[in-house]
C-alpha atoms as a PDB file:
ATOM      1  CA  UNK A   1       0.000   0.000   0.000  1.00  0.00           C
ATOM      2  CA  UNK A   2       2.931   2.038   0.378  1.00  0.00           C
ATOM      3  CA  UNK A   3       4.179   2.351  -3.485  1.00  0.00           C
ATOM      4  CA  UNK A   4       0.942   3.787  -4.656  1.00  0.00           C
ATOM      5  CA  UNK A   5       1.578   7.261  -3.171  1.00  0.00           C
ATOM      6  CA  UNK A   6       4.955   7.312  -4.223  1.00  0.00           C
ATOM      7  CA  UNK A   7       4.098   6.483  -7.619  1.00  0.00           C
ATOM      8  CA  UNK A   8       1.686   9.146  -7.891  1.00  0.00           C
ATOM      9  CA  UNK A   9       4.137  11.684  -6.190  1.00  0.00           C
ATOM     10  CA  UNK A  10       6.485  10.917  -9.172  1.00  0.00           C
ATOM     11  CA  UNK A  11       4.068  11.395 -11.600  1.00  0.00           C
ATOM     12  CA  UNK A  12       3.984  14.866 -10.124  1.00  0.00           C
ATOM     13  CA  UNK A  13       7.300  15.118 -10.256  1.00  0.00           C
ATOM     14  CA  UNK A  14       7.762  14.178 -13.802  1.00  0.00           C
ATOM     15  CA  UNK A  15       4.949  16.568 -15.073  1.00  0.00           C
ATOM     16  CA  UNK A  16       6.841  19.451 -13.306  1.00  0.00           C
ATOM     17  CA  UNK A  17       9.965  18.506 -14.849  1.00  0.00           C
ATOM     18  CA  UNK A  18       8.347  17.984 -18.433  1.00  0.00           C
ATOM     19  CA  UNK A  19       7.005  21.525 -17.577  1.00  0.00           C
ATOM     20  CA  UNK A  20      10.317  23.001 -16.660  1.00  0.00           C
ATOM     21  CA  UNK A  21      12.115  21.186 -19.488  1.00  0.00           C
ATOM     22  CA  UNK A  22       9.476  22.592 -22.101  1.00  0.00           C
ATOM     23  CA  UNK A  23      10.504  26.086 -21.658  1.00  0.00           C
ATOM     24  CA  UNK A  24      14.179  25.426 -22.001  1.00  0.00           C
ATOM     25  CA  UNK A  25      12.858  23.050 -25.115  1.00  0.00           C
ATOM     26  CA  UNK A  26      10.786  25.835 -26.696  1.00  0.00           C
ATOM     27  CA  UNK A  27      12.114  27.696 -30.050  1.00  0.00           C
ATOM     28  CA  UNK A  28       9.457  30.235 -30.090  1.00  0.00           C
ATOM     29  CA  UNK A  29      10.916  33.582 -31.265  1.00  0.00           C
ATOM     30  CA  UNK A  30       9.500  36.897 -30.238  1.00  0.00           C
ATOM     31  CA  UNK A  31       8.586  37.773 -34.014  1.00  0.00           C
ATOM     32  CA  UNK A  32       6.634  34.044 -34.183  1.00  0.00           C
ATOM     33  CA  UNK A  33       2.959  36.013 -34.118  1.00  0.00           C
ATOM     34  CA  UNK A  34       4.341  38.645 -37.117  1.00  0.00           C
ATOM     35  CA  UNK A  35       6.118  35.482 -39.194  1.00  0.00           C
ATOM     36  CA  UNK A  36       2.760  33.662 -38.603  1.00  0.00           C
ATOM     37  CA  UNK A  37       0.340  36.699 -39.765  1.00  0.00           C
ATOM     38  CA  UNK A  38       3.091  37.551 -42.942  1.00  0.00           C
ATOM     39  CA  UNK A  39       2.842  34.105 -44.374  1.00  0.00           C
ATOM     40  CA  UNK A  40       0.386  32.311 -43.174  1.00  0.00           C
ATOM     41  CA  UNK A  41       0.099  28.784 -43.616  1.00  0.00           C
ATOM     42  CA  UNK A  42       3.716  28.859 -45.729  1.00  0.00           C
ATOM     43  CA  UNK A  43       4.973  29.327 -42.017  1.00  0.00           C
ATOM     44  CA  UNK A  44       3.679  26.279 -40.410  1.00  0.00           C
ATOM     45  CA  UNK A  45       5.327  24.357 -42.966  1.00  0.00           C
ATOM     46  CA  UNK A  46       8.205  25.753 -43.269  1.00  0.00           C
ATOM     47  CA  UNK A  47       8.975  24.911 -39.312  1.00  0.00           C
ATOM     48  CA  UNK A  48       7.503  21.479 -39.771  1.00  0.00           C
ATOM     49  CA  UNK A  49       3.840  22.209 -38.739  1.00  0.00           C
ATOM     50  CA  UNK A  50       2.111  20.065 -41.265  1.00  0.00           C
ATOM     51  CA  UNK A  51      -0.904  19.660 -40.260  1.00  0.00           C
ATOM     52  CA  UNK A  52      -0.889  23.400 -38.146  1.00  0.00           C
ATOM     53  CA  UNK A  53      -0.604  24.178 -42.110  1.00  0.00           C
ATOM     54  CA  UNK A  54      -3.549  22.270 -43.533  1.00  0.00           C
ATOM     55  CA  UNK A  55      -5.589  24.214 -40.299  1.00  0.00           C
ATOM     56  CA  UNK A  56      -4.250  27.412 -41.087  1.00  0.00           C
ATOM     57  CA  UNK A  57      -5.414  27.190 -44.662  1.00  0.00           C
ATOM     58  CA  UNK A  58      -9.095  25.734 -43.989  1.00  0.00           C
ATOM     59  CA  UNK A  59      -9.399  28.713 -41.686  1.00  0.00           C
ATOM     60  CA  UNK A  60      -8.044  31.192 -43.831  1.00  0.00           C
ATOM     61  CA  UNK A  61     -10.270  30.161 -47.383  1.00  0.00           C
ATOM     62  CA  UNK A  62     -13.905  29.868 -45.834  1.00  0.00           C
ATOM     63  CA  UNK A  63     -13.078  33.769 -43.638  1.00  0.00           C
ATOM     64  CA  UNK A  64     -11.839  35.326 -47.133  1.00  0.00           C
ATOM     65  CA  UNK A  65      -8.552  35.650 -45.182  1.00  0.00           C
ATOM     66  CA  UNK A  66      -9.832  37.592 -41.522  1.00  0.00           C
ATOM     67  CA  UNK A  67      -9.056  34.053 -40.320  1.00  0.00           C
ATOM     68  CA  UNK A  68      -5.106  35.104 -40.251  1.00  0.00           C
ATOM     69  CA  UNK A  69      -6.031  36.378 -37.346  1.00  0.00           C
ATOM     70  CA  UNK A  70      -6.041  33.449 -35.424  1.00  0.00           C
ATOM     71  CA  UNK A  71      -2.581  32.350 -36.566  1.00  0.00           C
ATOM     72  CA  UNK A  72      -0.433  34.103 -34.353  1.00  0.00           C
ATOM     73  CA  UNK A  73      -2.232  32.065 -31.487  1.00  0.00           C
ATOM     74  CA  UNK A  74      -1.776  28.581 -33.662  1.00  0.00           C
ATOM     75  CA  UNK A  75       1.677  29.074 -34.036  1.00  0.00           C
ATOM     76  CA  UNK A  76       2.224  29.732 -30.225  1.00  0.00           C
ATOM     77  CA  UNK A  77       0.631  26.306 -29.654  1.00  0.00           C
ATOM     78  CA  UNK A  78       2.169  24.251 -32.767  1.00  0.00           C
ATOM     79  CA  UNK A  79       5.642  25.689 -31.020  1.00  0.00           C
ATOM     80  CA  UNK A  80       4.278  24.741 -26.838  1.00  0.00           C
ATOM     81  CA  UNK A  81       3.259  21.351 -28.054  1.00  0.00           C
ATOM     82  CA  UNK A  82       6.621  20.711 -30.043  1.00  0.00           C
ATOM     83  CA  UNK A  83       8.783  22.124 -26.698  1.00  0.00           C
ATOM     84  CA  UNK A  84       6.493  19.588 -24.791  1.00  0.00           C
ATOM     85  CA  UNK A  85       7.163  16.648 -26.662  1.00  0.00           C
ATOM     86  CA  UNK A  86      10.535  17.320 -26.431  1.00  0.00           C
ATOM     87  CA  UNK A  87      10.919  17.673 -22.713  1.00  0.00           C
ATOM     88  CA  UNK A  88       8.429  14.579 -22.611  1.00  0.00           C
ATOM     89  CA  UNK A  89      11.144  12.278 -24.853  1.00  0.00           C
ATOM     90  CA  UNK A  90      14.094  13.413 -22.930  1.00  0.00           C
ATOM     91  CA  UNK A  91      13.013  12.543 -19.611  1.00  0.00           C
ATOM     92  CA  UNK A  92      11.474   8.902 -21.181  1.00  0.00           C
ATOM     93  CA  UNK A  93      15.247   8.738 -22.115  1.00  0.00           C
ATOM     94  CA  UNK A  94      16.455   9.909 -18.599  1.00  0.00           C
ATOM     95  CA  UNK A  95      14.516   7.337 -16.845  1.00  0.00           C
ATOM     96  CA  UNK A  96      15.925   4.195 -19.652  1.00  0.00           C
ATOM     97  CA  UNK A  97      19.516   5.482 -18.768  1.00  0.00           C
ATOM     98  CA  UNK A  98      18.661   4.824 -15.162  1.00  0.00           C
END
């Protein structure tokens, strides 16, 4: 009965680690919202946001391009998510080398 609350106060630990790792992860520049708004779903690709891409254009069409406005906020998450995925493999390959 004891492991179970240790278990869960690692998996605390490790999602405050993945959190802390994230920002050191993230490659967000301070011009990301003006790159995003210039060129639009060309960005996303670009930086290897695919499918960010694909959203970015389906939003932009149907609005008769007011949509752009919503990039700047896509591109902020594409880059989180990315930073978070990194932090998340590197401590799966911390806890292997242990």
């Amino acid at each position: 009965m004891t492991e179970r609350p240790n278990l869960v106060a690692e998996a605390h630990a490790d999602k405050a680690e993945i959190k802390l790792l994230a920002k050191t992860y993230n490659d967000k520049t301070g011009m990301t919202w003006f790159w995003s708004l210039m060129f639009g779903p060309l960005y996303f690709w670009a930086n290897g946001f695919g499918l960010m891409g694909l959203i970015a254009l389906m939003i932009a069409i149907p609005t008769f391009g007011i949509g752009i406005l919503t990039f700047p906020f896509l591109a902020s998450y594409a880059w989180n998510r990315r930073a978070e995925k990194k932090a998340t493999n590197a401590m799966e390959a911390s806890k292997y080398r242990r």
